[in-house]
C-alpha atoms as a PDB file:
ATOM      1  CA  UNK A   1       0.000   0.000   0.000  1.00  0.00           C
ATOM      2  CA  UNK A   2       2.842   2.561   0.726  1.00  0.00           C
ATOM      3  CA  UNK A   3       6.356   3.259  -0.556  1.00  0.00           C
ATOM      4  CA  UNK A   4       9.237   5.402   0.566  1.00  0.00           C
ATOM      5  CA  UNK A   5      12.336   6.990  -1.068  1.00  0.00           C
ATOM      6  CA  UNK A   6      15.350   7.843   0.192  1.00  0.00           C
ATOM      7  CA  UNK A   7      16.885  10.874  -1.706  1.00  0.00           C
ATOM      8  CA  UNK A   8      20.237   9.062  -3.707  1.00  0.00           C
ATOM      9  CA  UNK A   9      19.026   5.539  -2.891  1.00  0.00           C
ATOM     10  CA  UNK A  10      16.223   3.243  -4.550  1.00  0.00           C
ATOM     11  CA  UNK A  11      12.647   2.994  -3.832  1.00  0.00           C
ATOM     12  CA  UNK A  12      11.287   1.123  -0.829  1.00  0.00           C
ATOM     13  CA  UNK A  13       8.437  -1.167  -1.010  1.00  0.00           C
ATOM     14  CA  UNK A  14       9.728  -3.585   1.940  1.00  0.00           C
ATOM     15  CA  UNK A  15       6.863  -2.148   4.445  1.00  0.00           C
ATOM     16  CA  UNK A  16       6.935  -4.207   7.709  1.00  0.00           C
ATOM     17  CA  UNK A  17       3.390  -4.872   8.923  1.00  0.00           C
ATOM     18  CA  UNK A  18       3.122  -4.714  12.842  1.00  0.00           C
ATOM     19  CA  UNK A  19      -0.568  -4.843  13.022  1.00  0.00           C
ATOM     20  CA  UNK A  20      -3.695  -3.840  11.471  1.00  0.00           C
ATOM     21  CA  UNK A  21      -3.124   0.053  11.843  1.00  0.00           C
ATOM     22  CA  UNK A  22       1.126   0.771  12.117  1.00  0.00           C
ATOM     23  CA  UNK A  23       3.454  -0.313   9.296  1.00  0.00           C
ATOM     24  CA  UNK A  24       7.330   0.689   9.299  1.00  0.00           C
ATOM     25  CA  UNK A  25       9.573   1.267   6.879  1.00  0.00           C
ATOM     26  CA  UNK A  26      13.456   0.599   8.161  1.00  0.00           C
ATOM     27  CA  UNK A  27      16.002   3.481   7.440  1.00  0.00           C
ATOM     28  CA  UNK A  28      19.949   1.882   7.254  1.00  0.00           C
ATOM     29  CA  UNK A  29      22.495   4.316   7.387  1.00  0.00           C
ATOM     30  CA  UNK A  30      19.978   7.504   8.960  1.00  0.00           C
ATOM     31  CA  UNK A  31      22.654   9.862   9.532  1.00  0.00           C
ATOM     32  CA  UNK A  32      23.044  10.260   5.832  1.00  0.00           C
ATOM     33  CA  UNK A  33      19.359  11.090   5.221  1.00  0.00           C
ATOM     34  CA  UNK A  34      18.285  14.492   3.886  1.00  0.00           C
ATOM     35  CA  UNK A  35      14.803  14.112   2.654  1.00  0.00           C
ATOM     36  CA  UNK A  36      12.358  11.506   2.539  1.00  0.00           C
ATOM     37  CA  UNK A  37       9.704  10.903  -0.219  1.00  0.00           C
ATOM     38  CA  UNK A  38       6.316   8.832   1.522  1.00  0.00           C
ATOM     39  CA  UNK A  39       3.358   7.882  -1.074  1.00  0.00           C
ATOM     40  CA  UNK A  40       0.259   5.838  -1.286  1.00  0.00           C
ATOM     41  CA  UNK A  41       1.257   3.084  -4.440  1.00  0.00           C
ATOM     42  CA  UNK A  42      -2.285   3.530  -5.495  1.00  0.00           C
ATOM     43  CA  UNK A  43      -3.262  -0.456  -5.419  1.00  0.00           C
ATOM     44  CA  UNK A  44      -5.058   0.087  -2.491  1.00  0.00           C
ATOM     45  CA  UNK A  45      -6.747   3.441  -0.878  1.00  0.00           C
ATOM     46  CA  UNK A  46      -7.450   4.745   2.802  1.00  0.00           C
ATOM     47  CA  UNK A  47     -11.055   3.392   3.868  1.00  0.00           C
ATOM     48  CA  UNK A  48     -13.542   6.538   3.486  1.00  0.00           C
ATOM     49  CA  UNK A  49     -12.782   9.190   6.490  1.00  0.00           C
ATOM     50  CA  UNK A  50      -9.223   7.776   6.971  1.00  0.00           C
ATOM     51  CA  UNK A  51      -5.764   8.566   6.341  1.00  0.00           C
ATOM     52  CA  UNK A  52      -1.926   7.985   7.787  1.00  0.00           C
ATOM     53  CA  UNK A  53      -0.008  10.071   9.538  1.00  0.00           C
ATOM     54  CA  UNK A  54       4.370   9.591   9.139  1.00  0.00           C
ATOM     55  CA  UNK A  55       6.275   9.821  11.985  1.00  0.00           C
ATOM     56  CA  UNK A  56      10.412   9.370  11.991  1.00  0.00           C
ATOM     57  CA  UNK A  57      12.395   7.230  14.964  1.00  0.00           C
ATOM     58  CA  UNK A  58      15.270   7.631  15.680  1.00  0.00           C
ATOM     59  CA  UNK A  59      16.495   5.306  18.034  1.00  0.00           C
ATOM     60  CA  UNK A  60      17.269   6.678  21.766  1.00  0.00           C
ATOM     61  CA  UNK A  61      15.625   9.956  20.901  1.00  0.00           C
ATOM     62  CA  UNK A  62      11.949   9.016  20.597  1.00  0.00           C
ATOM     63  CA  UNK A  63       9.226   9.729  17.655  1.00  0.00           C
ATOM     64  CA  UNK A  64       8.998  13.023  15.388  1.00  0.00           C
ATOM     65  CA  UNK A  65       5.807  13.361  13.801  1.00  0.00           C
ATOM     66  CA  UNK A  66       6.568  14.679   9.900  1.00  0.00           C
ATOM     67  CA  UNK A  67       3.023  14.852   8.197  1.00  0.00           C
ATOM     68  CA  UNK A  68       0.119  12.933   6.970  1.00  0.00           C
ATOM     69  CA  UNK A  69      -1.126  11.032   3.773  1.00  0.00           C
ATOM     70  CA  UNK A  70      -4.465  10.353   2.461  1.00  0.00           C
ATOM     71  CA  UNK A  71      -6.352   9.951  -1.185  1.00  0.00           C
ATOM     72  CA  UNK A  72      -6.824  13.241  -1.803  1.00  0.00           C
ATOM     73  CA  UNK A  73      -2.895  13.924  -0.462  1.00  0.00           C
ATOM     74  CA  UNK A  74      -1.194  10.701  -1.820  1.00  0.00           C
ATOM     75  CA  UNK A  75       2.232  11.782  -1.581  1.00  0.00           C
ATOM     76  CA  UNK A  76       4.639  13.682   0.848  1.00  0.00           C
ATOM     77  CA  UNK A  77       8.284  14.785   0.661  1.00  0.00           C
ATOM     78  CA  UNK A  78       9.487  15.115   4.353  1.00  0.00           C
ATOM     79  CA  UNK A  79      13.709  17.329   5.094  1.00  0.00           C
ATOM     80  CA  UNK A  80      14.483  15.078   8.457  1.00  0.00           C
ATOM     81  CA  UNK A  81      17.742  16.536   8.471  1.00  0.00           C
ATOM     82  CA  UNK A  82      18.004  19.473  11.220  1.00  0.00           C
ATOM     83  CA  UNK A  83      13.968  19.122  11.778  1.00  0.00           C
ATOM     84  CA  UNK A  84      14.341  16.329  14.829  1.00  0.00           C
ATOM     85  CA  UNK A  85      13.402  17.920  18.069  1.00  0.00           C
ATOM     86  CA  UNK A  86      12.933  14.937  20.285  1.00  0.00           C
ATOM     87  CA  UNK A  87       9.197  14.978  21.108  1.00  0.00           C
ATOM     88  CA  UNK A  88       8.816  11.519  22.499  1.00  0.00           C
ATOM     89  CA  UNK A  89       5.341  10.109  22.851  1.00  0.00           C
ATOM     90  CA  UNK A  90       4.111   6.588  23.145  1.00  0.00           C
ATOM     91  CA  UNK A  91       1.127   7.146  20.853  1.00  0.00           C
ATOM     92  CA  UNK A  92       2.846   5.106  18.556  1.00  0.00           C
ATOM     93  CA  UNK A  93       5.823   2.747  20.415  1.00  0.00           C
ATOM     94  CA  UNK A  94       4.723  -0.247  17.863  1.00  0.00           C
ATOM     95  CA  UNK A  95       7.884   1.350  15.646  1.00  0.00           C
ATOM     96  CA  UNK A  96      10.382   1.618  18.555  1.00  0.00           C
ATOM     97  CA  UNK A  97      10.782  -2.281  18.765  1.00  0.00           C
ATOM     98  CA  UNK A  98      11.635  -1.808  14.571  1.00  0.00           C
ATOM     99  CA  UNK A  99      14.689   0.171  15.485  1.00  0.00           C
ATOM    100  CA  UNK A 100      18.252  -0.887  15.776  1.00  0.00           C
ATOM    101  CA  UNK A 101      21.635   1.010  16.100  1.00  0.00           C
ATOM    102  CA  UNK A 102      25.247  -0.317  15.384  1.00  0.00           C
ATOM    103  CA  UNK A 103      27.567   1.402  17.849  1.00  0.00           C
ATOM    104  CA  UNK A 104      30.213  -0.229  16.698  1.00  0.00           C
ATOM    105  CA  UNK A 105      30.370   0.674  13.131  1.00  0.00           C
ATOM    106  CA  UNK A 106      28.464   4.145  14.156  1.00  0.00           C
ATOM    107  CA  UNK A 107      25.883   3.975  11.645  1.00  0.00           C
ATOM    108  CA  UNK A 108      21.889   4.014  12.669  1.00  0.00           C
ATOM    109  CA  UNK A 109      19.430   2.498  11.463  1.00  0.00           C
ATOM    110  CA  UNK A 110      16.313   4.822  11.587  1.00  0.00           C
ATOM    111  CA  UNK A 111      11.831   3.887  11.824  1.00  0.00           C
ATOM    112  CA  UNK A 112       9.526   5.860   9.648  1.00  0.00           C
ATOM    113  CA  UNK A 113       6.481   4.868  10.965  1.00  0.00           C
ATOM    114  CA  UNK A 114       2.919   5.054   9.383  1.00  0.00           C
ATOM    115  CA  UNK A 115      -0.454   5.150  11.892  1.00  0.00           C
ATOM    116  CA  UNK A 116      -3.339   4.621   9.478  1.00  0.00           C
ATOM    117  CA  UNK A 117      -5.801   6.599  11.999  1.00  0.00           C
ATOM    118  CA  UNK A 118      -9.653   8.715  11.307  1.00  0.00           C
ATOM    119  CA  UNK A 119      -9.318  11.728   9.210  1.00  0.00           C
ATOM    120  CA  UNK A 120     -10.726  14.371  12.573  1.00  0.00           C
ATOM    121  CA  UNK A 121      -7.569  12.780  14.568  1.00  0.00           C
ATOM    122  CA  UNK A 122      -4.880  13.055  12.174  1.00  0.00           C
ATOM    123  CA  UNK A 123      -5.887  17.068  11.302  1.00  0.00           C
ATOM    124  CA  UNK A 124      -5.811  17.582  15.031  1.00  0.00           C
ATOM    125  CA  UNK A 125      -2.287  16.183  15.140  1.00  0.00           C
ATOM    126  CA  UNK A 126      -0.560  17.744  12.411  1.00  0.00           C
ATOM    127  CA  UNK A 127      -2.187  21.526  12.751  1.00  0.00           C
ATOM    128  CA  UNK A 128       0.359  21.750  15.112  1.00  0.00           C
ATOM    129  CA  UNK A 129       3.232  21.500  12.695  1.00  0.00           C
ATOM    130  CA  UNK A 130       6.004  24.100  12.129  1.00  0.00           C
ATOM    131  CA  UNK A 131       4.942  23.408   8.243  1.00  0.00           C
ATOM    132  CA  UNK A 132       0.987  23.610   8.630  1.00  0.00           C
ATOM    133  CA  UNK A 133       1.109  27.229  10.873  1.00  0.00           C
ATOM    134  CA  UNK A 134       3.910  28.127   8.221  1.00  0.00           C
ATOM    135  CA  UNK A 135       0.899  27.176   5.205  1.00  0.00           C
ATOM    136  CA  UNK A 136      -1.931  28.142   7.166  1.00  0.00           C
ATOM    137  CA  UNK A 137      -4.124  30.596   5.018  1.00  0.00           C
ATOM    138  CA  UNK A 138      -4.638  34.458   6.160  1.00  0.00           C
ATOM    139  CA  UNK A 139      -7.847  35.128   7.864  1.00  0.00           C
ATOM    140  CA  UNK A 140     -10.870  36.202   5.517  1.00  0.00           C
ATOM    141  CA  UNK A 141     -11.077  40.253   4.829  1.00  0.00           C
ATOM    142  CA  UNK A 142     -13.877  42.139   6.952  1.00  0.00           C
ATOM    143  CA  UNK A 143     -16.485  42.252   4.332  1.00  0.00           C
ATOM    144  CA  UNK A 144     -17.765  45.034   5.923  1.00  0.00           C
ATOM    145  CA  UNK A 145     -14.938  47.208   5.598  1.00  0.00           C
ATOM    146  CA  UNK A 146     -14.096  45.551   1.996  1.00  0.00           C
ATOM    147  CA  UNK A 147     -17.507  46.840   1.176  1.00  0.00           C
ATOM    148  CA  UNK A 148     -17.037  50.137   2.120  1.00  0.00           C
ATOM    149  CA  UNK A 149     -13.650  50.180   0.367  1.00  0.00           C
ATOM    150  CA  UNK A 150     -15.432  49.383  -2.658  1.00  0.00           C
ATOM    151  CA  UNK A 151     -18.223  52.159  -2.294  1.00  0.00           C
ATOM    152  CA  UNK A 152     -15.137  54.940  -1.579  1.00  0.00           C
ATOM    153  CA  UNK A 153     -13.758  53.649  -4.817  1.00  0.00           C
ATOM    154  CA  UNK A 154     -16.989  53.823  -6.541  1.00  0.00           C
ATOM    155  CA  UNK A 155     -17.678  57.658  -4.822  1.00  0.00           C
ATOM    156  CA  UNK A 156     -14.275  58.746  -5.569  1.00  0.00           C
ATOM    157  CA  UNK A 157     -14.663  58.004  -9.569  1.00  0.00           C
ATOM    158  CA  UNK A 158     -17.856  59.440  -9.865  1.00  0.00           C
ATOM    159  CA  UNK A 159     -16.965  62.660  -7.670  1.00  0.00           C
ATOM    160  CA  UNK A 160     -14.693  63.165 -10.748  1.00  0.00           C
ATOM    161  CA  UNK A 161     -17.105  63.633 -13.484  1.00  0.00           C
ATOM    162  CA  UNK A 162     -19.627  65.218 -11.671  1.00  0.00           C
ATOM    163  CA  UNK A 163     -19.992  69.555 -12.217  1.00  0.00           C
ATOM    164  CA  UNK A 164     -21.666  72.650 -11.994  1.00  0.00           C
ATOM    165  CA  UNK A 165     -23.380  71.654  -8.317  1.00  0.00           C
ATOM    166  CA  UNK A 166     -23.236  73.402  -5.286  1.00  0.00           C
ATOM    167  CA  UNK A 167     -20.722  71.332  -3.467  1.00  0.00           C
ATOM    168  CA  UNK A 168     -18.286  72.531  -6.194  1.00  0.00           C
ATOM    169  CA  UNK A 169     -17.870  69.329  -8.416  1.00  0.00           C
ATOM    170  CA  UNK A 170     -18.578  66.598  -5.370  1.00  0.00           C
ATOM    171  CA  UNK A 171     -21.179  64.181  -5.536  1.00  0.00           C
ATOM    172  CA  UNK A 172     -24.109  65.216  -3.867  1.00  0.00           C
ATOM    173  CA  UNK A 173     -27.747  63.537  -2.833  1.00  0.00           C
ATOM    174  CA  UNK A 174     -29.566  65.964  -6.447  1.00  0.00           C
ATOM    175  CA  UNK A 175     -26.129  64.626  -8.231  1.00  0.00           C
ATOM    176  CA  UNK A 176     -27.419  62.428 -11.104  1.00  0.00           C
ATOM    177  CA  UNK A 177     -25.197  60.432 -12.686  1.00  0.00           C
ATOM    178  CA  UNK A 178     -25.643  57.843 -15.477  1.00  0.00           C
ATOM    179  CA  UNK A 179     -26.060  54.182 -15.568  1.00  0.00           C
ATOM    180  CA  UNK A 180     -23.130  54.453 -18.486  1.00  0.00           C
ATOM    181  CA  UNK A 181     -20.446  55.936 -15.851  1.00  0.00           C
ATOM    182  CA  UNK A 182     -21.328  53.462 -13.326  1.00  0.00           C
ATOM    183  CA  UNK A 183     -20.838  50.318 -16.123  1.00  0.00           C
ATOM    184  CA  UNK A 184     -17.382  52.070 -16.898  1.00  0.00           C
ATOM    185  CA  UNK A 185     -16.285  51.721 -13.221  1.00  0.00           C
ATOM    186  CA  UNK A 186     -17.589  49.009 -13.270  1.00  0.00           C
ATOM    187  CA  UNK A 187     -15.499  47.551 -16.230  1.00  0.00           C
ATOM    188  CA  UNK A 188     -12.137  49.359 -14.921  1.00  0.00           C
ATOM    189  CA  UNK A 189     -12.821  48.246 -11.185  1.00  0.00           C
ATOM    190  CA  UNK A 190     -12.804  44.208 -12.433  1.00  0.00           C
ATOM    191  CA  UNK A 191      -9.692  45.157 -14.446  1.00  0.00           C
ATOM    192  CA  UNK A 192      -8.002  46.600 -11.146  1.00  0.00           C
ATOM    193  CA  UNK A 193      -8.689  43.506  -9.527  1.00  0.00           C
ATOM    194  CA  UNK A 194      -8.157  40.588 -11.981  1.00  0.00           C
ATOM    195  CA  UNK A 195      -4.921  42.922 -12.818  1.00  0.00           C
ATOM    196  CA  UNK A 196      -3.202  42.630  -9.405  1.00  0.00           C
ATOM    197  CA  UNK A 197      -6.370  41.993  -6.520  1.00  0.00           C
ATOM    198  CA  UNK A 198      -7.784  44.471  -4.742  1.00  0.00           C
ATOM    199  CA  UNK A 199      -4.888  45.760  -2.667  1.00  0.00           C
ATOM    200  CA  UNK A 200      -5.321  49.263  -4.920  1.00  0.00           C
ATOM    201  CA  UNK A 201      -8.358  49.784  -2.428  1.00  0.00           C
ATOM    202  CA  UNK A 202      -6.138  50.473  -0.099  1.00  0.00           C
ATOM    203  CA  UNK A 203      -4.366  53.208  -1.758  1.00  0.00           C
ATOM    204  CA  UNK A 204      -7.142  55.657  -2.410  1.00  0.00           C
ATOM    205  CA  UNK A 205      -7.445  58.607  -0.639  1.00  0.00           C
END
């Protein structure tokens, strides 16, 4: 169901099974490891409402979550180099008893660890990431005050075409003004924003 690449070295399909829910892949040689590559091989997908969430052992230091897979994200390319910060848990110490380390020749053989788990429990976990705050979208504009930008705008081109009133040119409540100037704003307003968004609303005096 899954497969793993190690940047320089050949794909990994030899997933060890622990039980129905946690799989491992074995890492020889960690220290060496940059990035990581985890996908879904697309022979089999995540029951409906479920996914997997990758987590990297290192042995002695305890379990780093890294991210999460699931159909509609089927692939993941994880940098464990200078990203370990030693969170141990025991959510998930079916990969510990995976792990091995050679002290003799001192190279390490890493866990990457996959917890196929419901959809609501993985989102809680990886929110939390340095990569998800880092990706998280910017809160919605006020509409209120977006509207209001809009109606300056609107105000401010008319104003300009508008004489020979009392206010001395300004748009006033006897102004009248023509549905034809209103569908030319209209036209150069959607140009504004398709152009470059609406951030020009916030330039007008």
């Amino acid at each position: 169901m899954f497969g793993c690449c190690v940047a320089g070295r050949p794909l990994q399909t030899n997933l060890q099974q622990i039980d129905q829910t946690h799989a491992a892949f074995e890492l020889p040689q960690a220290e060496s490891i940059n990035h990581i590559c985890v996908f879904l091989l697309g022979t089999i997908p995540f029951p409906d409402g479920y996914g997997a969430t990758v987590h990297f052992f290192w042995p002695g230091k305890g379990f780093q979550l890294l991210g999460m897979l699931s159909n509609e994200k089927p692939s993941a390319i994880f940098r464990l180099r200078g990203t370990f910060t030693q969170q141990s848990t025991t959510a998930h110490a079916a990969f510990s008893s995976s792990s091995t380390a050679s002290a003799a020749s001192g190279s390490v053989t890493a866990v990457l660890g996959i917890a196929i788990e419901p959809l609501d429990q993985i989102m809680a976990q990886v929110q939390n990431l340095p990569s998800a705050l880092a990706k998280a979208p910017p809160p919605p504009p006020d509409p209120t005050l977006l509207a209001e930008k809009i109606v300056k705008n609107l105000f401010n081109y008319v104003s300009g075409f508008v004489a020979g009133n009392s206010s001395g040119g300004r748009v006033t409540a006897e102004s009248t003004v023509s549905m034809g100037l209103i569908a030319r704003w209209y036209e150069t307003f959607l140009g504004k924003v398709r152009a470059g968004g609406i951030d020009f609303l916030d330039r007008q005096e």
